[in-house]
Protein backbone atom coordinates (compact mmCIF):
# COMPACT_ATOMS: atom_id res chain seq x y z
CA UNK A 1 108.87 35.38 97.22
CA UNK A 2 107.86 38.14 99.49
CA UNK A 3 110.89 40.29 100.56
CA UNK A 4 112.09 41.92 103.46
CA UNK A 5 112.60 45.88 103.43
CA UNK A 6 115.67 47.16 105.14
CA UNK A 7 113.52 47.15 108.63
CA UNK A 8 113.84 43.70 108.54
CA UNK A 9 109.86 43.91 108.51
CA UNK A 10 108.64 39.99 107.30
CA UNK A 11 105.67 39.51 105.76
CA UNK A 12 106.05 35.67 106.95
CA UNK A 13 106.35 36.53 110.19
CA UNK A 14 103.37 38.98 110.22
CA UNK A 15 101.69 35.91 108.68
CA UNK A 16 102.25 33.55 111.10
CA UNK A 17 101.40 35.85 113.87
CA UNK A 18 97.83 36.93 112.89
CA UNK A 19 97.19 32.54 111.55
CA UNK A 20 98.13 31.69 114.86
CA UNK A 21 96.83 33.90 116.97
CA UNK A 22 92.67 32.95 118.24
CA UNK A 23 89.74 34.62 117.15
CA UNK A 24 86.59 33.25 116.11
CA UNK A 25 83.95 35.62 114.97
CA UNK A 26 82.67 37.73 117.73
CA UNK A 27 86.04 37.28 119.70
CA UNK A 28 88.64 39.40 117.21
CA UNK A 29 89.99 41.20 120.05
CA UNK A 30 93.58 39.49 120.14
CA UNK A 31 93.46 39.69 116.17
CA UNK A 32 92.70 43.04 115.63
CA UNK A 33 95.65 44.15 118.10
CA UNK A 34 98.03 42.19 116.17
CA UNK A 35 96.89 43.84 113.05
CA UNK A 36 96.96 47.14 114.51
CA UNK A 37 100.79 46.27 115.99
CA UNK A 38 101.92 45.89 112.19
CA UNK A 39 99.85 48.31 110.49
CA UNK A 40 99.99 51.55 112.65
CA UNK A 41 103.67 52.77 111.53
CA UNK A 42 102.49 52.23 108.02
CA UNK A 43 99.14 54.51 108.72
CA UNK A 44 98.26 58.36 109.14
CA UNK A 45 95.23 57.22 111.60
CA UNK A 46 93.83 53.74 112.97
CA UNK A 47 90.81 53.36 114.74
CA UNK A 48 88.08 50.97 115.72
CA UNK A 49 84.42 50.68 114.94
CA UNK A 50 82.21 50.18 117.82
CA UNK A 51 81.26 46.28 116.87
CA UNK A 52 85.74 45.89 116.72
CA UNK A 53 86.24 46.17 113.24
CA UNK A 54 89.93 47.79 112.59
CA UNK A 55 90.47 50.75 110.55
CA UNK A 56 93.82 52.27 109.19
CA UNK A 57 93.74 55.24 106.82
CA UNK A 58 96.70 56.26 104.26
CA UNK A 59 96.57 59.30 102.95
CA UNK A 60 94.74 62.84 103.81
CA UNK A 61 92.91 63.89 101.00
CA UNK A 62 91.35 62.23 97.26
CA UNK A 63 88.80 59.66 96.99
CA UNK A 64 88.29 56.86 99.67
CA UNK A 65 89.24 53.23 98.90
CA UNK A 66 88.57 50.48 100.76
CA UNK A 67 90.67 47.63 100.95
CA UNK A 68 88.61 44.90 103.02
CA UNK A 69 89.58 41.73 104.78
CA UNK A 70 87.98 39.97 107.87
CA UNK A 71 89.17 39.13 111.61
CA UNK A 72 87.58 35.88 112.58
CA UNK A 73 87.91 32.62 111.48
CA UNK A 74 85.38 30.04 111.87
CA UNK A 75 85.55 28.07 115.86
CA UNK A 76 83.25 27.33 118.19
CA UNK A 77 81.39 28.41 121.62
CA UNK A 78 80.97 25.80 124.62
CA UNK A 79 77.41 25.76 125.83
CA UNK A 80 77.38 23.28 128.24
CA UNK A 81 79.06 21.11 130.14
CA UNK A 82 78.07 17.56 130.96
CA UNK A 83 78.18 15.97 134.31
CA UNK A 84 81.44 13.95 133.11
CA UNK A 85 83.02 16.43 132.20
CA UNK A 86 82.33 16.64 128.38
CA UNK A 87 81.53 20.30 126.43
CA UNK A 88 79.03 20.71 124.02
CA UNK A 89 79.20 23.44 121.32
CA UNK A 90 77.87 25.84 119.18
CA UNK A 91 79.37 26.36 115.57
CA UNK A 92 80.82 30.22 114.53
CA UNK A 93 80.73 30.02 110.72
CA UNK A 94 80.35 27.12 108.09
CA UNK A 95 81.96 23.88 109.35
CA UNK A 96 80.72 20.50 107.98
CA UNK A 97 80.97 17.80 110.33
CA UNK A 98 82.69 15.39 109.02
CA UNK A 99 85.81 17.37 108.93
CA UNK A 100 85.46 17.56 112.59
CA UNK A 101 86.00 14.49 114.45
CA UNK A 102 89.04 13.57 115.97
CA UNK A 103 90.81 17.01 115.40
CA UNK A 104 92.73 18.86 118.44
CA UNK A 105 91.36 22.50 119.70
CA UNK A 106 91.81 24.89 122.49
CA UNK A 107 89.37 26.10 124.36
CA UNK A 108 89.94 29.45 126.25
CA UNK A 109 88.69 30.01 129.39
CA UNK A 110 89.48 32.93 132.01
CA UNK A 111 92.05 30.99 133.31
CA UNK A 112 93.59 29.98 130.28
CA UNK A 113 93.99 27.70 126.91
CA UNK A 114 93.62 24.09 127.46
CA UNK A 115 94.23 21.51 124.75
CA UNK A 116 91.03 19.35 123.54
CA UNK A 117 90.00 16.48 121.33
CA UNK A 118 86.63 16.45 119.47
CA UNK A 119 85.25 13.18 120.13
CA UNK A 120 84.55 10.42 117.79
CA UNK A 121 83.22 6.65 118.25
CA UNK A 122 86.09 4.44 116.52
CA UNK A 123 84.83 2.47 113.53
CA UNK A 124 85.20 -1.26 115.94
CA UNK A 125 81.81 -0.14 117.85
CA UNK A 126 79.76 1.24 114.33
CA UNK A 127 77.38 -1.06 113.19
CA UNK A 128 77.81 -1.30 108.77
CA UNK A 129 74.75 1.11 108.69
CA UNK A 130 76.86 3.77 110.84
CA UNK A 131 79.58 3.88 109.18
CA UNK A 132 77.87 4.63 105.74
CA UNK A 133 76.10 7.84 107.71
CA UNK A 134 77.26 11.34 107.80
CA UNK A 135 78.36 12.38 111.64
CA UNK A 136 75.91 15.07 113.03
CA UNK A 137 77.07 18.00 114.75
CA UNK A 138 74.30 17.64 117.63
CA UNK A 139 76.96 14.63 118.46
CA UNK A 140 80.13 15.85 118.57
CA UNK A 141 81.31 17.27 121.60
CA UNK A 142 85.24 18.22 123.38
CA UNK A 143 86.90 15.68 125.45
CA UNK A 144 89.49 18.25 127.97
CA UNK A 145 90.63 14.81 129.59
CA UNK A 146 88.64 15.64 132.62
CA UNK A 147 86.82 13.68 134.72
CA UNK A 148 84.02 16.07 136.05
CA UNK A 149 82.26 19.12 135.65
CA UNK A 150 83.66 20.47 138.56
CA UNK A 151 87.15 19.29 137.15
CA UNK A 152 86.25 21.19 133.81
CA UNK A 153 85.02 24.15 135.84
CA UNK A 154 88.41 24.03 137.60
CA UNK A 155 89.90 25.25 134.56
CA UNK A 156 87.77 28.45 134.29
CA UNK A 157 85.55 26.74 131.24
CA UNK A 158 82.03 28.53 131.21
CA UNK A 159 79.15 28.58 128.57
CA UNK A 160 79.91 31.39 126.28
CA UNK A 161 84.04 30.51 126.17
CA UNK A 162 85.37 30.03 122.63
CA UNK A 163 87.33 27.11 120.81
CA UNK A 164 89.68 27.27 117.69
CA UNK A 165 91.11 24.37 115.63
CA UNK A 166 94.65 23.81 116.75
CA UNK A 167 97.02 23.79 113.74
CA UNK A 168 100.07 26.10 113.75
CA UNK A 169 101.26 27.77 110.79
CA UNK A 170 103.44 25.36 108.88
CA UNK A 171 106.02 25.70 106.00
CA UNK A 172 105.58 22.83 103.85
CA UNK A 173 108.93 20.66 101.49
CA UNK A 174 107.29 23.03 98.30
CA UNK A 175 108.86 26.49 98.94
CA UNK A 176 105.88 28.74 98.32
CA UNK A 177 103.09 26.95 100.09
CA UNK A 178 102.42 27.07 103.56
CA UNK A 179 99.10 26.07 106.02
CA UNK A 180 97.67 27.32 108.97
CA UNK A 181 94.35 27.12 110.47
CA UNK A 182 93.19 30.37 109.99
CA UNK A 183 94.46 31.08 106.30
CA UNK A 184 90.54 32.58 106.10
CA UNK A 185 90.95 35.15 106.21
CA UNK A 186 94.19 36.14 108.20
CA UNK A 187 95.26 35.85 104.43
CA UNK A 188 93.59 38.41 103.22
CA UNK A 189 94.40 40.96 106.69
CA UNK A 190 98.10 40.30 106.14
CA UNK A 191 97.20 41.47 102.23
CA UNK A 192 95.31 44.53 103.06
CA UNK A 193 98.67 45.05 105.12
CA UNK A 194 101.18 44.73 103.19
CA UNK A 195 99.14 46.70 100.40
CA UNK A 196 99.65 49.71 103.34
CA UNK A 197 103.36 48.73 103.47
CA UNK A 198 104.41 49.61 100.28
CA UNK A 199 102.30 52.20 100.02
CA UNK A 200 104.45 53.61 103.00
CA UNK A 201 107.96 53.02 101.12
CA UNK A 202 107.98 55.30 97.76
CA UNK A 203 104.53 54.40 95.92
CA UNK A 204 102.54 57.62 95.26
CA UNK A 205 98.57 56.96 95.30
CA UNK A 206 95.73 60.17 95.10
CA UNK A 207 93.88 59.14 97.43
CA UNK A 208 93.08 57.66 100.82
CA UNK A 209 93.18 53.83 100.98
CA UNK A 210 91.34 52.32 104.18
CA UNK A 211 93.27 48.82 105.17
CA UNK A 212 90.56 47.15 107.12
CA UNK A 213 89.96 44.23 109.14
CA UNK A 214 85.87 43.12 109.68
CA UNK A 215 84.60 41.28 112.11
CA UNK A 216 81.97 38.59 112.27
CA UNK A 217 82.25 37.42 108.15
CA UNK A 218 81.61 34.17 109.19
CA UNK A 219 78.44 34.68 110.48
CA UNK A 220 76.80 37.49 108.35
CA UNK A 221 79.55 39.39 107.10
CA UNK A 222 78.22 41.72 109.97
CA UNK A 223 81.44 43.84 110.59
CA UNK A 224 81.54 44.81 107.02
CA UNK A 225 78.23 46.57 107.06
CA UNK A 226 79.56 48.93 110.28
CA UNK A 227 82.75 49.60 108.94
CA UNK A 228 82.06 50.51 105.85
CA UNK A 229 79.75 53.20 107.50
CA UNK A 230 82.69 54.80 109.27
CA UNK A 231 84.91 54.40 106.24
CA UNK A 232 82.22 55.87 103.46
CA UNK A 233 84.39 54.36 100.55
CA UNK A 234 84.41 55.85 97.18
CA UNK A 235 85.47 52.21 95.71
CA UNK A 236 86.02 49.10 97.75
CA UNK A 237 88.11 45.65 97.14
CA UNK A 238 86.74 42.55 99.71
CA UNK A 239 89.93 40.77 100.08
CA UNK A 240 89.50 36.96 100.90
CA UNK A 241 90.43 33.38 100.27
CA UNK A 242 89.48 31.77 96.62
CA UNK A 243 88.23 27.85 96.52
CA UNK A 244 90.49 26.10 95.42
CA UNK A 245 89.68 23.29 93.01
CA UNK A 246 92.56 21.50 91.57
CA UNK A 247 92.39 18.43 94.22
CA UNK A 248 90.81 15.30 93.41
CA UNK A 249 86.71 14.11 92.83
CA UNK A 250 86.23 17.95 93.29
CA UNK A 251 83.51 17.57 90.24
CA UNK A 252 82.02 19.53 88.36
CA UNK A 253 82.10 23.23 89.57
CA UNK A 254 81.17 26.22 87.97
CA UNK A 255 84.94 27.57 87.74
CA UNK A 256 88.32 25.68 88.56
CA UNK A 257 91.17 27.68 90.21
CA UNK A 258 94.60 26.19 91.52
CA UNK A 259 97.10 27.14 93.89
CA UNK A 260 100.33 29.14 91.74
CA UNK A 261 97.79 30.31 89.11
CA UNK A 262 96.87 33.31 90.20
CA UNK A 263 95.12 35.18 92.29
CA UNK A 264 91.23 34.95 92.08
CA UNK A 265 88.31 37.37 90.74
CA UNK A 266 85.38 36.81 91.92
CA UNK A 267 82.51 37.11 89.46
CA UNK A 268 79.51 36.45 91.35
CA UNK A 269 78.62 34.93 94.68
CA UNK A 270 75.17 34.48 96.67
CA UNK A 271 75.53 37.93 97.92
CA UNK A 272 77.40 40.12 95.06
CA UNK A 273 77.86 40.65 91.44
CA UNK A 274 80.96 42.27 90.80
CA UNK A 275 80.91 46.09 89.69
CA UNK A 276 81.00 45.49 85.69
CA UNK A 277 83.40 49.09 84.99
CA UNK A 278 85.60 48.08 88.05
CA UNK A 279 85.75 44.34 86.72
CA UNK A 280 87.14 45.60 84.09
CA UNK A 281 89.42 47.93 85.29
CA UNK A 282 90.98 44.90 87.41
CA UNK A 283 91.50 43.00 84.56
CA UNK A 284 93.39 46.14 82.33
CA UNK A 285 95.46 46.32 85.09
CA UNK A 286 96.43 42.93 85.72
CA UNK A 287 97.04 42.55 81.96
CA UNK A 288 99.06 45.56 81.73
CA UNK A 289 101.34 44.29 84.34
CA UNK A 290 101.31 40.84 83.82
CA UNK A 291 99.65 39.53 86.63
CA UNK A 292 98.14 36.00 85.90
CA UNK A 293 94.40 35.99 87.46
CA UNK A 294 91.90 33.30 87.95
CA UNK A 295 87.86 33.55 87.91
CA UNK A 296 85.83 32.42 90.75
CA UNK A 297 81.94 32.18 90.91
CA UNK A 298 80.63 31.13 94.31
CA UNK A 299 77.51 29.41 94.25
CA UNK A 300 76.82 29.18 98.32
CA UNK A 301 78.29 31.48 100.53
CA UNK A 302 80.29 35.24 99.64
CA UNK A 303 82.52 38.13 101.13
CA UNK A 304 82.26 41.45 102.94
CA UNK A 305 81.74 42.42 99.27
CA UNK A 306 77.84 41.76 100.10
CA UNK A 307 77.60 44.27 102.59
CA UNK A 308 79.73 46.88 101.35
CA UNK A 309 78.56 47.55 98.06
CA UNK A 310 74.75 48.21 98.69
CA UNK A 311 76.19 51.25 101.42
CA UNK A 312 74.08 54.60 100.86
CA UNK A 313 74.02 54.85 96.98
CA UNK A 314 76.19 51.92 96.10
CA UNK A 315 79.83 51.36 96.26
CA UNK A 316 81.58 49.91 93.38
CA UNK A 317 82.59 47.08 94.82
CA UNK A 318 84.78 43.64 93.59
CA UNK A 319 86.29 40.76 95.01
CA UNK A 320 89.65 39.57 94.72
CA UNK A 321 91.15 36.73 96.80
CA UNK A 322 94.11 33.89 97.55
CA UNK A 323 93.13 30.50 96.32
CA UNK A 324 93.15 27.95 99.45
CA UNK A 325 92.45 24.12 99.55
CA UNK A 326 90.69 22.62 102.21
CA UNK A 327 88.85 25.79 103.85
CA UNK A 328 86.69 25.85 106.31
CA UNK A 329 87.97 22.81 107.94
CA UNK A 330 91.30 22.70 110.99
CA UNK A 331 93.95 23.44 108.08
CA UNK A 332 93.84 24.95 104.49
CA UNK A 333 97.26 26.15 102.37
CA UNK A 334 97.87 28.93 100.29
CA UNK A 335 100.58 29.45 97.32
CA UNK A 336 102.92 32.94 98.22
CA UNK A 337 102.88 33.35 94.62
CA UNK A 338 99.33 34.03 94.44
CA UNK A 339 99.96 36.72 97.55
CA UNK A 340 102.56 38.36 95.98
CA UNK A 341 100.43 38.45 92.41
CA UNK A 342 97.59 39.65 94.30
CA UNK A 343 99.87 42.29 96.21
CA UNK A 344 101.11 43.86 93.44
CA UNK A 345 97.52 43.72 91.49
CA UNK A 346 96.06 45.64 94.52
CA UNK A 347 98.88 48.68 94.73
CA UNK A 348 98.84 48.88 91.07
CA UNK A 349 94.77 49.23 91.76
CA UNK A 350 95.31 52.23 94.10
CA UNK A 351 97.75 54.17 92.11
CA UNK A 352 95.07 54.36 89.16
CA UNK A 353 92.19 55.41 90.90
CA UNK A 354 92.08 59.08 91.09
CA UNK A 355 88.92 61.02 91.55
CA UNK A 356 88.26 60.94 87.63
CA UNK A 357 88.68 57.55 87.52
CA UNK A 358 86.15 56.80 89.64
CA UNK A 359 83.87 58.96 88.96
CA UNK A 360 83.90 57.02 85.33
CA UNK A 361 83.05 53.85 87.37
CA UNK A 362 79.69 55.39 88.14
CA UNK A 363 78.40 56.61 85.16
């Protein structure tokens, strides 16, 4: 389990903060100041790129690494409201629809968070054909319990307003795994912290390791591409969520990863390879310090890790992540032994990689 240092700082309860808290891509605002709340005593320097991507720097001097993880989550955007009252949206990230129906959000207006259900026709009014069909988006829309549209404009609810799943952070009977809406990739931020954390409390490193939290992943991995200009990394880890396969009729995928295996290394996804010398160097370290590890190749879909390894000449870049089930949908759950394995993997990495190190990565 993760510990407490005598601060009484809590990984758990840095965890829980940054899954609950709202931010769908383009709106990481209220995430990124929750980040920067837990990181900035840990850090020499934070800043912010000019899309809202966060960046804290430890260390003043050696070669730049770039530990990666992004903001947002997927959610939604109203874009109209009908004359009873009823929104219609606009998807932020990958969602498939039939995880959709039925499920509680909020929706945030200027005036505040109000509580809504994503409608759905019960199965007593489908005809046989119906019920055999896959829901389409274009139907789905958020019951607020109103009666109007002046009722829903009551409550401050404009076109442009955004909408998260509503599903706290829960500790589950099995004493490592927990859920939470936003596991991807509040995961991965609460990582890249940590990583900064014990960095802080007696681990030496010869260099200057960038914590970072993107923006906009879900929809183009389009904070990764800024940030990484600010940061000009040397190296670069994109730190996200793993699929998890080991839950039923998942068939046949190209890789299987379970929850308490492991964290994951990604081998190849639609928009990266991983960097063959710093593959390698991953796995040397994870074997030298025991540090079970999974493989993950991602068919559809990838990480920051896209974005940041084609900057200027090329970044040697890799992908390491938390196996989750049920992502992209209202609620996924990790295993804290894969956080704590992928932890220690990660400030293991940034003790090893002095300037001659990776300069041997590039040549």
């Amino acid at each position: 389990m993760l510990q407490q240092t005598k601060t009484k700082y809590s990984f758990a309860t840095m965890l829980q903060e940054l899954t609950d808290i709202a931010g769908p891509s383009g709106n990481e605002t209220a995430v990124r100041e929750v980040m920067k709340k837990w990181v900035q005593p840990w850090a020499d320097e934070t800043s912010t790129d000019r899309l809202g991507s966060f960046i804290a720097r430890k260390g003043l001097s050696g070669p730049r690494v770039m530990l990666a993880a992004h903001l947002d989550e997927i959610g939604f955007m109203v874009t109209r409201i009908t004359e009873d009252g009823y929104l219609r949206f606009q998807t932020l990230g990958g969602w498939w629809s039939q995880v959709l129906p039925a499920q509680r959000v909020e929706v945030f207006t200027r005036k505040g968070k109000f509580l809504g259900i994503i409608g759905s026709k019960p199965p007593h009014l489908m005809s046989v054909e119906e019920r055999k069909k896959s829901v389409e988006l274009d139907d789905l829309f958020i019951d607020l319990g109103v009666e109007s549209r002046e009722e829903a404009e009551a409550l401050g609810v404009r076109p442009g307003d955004f909408i998260t799943p509503y599903s706290p952070y829960t500790e589950l009977s099995h004493p490592y795994r927990v859920v939470g809406k936003a596991m991807d990739n509040r995961i991965g931020c609460a990582v890249v912290a940590e990583v900064l954390h014990r960095l802080t409390h007696g681990v030496r490193h010869p260099n200057q390791v960038f914590a970072v939290g993107t923006v906009m992943e879900e929809v183009g991995r389009r904070g990764a591409k800024t940030a990484t200009e600010v940061v000009k990394p040397d190296v670069a880890f994109a730190i996200d969520v793993g699929i998890s396969t080991d839950t039923p009729k998942m068939g046949n995928t190209p890789t299987s990863c379970a929850l308490g295996k492991g964290p994951v290394l990604v081998l190849y996804d639609a928009g990266h390879i991983a960097h063959q010398p710093l593959l390698q160097l991953a796995r040397d370290v994870a074997d030298e310090e025991g540090i079970p590890y999974q493989y993950e190749v991602v068919q559809r879909g990838g990480t920051d890790a896209s974005n940041i390894h084609t900057y200027h000449h090329g970044v040697p870049t890799i992908s390491l992540g938390v196996p989750s089930r049920y992502i992209h949908s209202h609620t996924s759950m990790i295993d804290q032994r894969d956080v704590e394995h992928l932890i220690n993997w990660l400030v293991r990495l940034t003790t090893c990689l002095d300037r001659r190190t990776i300069d041997k990565l590039v040549r």
